[in-house]
Protein backbone atom coordinates (compact mmCIF):
# COMPACT_ATOMS: atom_id res chain seq x y z
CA UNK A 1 66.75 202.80 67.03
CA UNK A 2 67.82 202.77 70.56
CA UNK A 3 64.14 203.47 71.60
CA UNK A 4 62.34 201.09 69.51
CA UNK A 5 63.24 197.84 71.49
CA UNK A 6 61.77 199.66 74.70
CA UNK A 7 58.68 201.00 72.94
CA UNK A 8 58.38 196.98 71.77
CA UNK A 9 58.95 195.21 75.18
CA UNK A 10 56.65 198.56 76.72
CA UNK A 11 53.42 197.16 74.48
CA UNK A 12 53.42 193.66 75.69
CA UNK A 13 52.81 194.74 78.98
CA UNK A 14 49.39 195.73 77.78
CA UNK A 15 47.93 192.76 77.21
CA UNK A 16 49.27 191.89 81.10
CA UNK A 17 47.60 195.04 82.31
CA UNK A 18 44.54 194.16 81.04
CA UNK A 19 44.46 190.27 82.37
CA UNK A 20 45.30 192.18 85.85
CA UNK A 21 42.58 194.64 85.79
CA UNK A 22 39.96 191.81 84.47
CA UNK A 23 40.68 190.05 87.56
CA UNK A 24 39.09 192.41 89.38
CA UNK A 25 35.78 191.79 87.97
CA UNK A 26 36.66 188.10 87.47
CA UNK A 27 34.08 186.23 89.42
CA UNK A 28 35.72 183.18 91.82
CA UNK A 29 34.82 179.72 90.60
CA UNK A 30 31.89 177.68 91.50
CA UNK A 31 33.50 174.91 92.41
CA UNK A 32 35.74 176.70 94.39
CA UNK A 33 32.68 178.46 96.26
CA UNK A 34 31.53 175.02 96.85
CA UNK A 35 34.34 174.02 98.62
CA UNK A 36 34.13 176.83 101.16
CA UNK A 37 30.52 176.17 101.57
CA UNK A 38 29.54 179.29 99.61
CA UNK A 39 26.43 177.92 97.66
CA UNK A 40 24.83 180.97 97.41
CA UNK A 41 27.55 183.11 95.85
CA UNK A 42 27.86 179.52 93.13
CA UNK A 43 24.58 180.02 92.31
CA UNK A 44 24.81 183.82 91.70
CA UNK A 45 27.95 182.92 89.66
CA UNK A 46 26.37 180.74 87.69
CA UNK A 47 23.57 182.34 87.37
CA UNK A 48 25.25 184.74 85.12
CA UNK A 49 26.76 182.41 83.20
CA UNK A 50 23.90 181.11 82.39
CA UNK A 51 20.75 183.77 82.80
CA UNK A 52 17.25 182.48 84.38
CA UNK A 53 17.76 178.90 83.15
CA UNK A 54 17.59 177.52 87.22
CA UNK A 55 17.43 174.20 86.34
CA UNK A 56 20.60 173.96 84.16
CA UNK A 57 21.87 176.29 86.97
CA UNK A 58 20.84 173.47 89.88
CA UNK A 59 22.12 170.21 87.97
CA UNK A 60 25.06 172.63 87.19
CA UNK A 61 25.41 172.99 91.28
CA UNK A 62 24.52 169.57 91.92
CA UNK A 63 26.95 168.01 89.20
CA UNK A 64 29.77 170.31 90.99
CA UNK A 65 28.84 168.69 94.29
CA UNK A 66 29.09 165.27 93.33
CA UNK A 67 32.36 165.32 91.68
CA UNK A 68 33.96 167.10 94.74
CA UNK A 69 32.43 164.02 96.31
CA UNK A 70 33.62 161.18 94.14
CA UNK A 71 37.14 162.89 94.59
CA UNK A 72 37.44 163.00 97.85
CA UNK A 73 35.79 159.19 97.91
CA UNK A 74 38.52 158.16 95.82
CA UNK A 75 41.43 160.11 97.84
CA UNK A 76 40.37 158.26 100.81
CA UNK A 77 40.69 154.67 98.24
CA UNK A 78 44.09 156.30 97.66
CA UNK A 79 45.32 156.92 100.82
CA UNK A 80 47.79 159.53 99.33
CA UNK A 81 45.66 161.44 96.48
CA UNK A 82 47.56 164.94 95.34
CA UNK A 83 50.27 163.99 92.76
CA UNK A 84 50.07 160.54 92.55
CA UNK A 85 46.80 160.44 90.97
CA UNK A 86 47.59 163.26 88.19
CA UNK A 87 50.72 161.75 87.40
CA UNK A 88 49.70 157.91 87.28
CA UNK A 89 46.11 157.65 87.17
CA UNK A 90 44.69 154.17 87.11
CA UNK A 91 42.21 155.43 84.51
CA UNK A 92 43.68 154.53 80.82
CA UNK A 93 41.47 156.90 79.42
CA UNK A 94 42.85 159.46 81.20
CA UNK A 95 46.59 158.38 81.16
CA UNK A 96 45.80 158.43 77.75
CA UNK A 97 44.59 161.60 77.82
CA UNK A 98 47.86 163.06 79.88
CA UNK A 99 50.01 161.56 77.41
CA UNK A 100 48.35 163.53 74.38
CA UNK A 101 48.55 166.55 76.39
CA UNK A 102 52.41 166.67 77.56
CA UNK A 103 53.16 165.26 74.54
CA UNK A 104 52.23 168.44 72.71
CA UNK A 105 53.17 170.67 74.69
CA UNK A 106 56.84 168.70 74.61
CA UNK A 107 56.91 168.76 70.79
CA UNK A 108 55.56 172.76 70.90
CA UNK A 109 58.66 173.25 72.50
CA UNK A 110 61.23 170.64 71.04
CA UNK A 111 59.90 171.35 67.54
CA UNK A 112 61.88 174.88 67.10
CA UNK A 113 59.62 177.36 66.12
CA UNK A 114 59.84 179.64 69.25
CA UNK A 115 63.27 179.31 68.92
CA UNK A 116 62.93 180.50 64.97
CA UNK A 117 60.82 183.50 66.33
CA UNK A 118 62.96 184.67 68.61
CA UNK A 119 65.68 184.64 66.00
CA UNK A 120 63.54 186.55 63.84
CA UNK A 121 65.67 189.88 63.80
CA UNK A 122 68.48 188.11 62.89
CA UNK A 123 66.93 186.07 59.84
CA UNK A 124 65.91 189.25 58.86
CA UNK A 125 68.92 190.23 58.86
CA UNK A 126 71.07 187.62 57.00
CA UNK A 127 68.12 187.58 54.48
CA UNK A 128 69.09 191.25 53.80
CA UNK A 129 66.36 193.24 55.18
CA UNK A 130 67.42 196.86 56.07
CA UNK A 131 68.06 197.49 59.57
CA UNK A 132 65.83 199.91 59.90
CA UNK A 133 62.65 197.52 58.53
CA UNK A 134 64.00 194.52 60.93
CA UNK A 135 61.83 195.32 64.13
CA UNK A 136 58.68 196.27 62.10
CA UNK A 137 59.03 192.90 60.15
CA UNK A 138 59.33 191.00 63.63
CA UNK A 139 56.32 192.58 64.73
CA UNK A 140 54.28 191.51 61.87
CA UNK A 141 55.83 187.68 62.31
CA UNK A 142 54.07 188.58 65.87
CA UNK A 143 51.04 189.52 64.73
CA UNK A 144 50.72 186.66 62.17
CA UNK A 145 51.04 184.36 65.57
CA UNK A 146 48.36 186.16 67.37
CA UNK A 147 46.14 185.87 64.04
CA UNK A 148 46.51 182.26 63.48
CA UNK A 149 45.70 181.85 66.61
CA UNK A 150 42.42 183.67 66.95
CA UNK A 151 41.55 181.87 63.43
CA UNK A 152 42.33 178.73 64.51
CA UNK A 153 39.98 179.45 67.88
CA UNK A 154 37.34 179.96 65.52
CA UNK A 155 38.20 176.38 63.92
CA UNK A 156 38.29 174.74 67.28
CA UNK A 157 34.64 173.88 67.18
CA UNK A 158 33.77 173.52 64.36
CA UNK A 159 36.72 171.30 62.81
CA UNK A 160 37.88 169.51 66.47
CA UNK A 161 41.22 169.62 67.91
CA UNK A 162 43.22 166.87 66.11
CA UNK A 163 42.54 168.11 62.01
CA UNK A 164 43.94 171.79 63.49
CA UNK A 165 46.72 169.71 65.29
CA UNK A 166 47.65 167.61 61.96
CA UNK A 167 46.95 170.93 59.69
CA UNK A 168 49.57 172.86 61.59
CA UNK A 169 52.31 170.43 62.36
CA UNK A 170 52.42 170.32 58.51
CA UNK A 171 52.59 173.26 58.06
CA UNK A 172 55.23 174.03 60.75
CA UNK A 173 56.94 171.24 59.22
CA UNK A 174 57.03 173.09 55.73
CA UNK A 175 58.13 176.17 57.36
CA UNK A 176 61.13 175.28 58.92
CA UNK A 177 62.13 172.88 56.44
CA UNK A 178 61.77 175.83 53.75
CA UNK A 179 63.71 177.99 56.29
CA UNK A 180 66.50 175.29 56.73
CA UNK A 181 66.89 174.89 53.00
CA UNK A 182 67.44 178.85 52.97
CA UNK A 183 69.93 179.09 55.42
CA UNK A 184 71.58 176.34 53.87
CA UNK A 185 71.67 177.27 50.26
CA UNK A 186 72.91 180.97 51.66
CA UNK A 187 75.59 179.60 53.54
């Protein structure tokens, strides 16, 4: 038993190992080789992205290029750029935009559910399960996470962002409601 919570914190350093090594064969970005004045090595970049298609490749190039451009138009406008501009931009479309996006990732957090999962060996264990079945039953709550969330990859394109959004907050919402309702009927 002793062993079991090194052996569990031992395998998620796999999937760590394997982001590290893939970064070695990671390619830098285009836009980034841009910047540096690296056009060649862009266009070899994207030219495996995207095979023999050189025209996609050079509006690909050429899109790159402008936007660097209009940014650094509009920093000079600015006068201060950096922060300013990603944390009040002018643009309601993309205030709106920021909004959306910090507010999920606020109510991710605020909502409770990583905080259920990481209780998850002790649920298991006020709900009764042996001791000895509490670790492999946390693993599996694990590996339902890392399911869902390759299923609802597959979704992403072909349902869009906000039905997946609505279809799990209901969800979550039934789940730790149900889970309240047990801990409160058991206590």
């Amino acid at each position: 038993d002793d062993v079991a919570w090194r052996v569990m914190i031992a395998l998620g350093t796999i999937p760590a190992m394997m982001l590290f090594a893939a970064m070695f064969i990671a390619p830098n970005s285009p836009r980034w080789l841009i910047e540096q004045g690296r056009d060649n090595a862009a266009y070899n970049v994207l030219y495996k992205v995207y095979g023999n298609d050189e025209v996609h490749i050079l509006n690909q190039m050429i899109e790159i290029k402008q936007t660097i451009e209009m940014e650094h138009k509009s920093e000079d406008e600015y006068r201060c750029g950096g922060w300013s501009m990603v944390l009040c931009p002018e643009n309601a479309y993309i205030r709106h935009a920021l909004l959306i996006g910090v507010g999920i990732s606020f109510f991710q957090q605020a909502t409770g559910s990583e905080a259920a999962v990481y209780y998850t060996p002790d649920i298991f264990k006020k709900a009764g399960v042996a001791e000895n079945r509490i670790l492999l039953y946390t693993t599996f709550v694990g590996l339902g996470k890392v399911a869902f969330i390759f299923i609802s990859t597959c979704f992403l394109d072909k349902c869009g962002r906000r039905p997946l959004l609505l279809a799990s907050a209901v969800c979550m919402t039934l789940a730790l409601f149900g889970l309240t309702v047990a801990f409160w009927i058991g206590s």
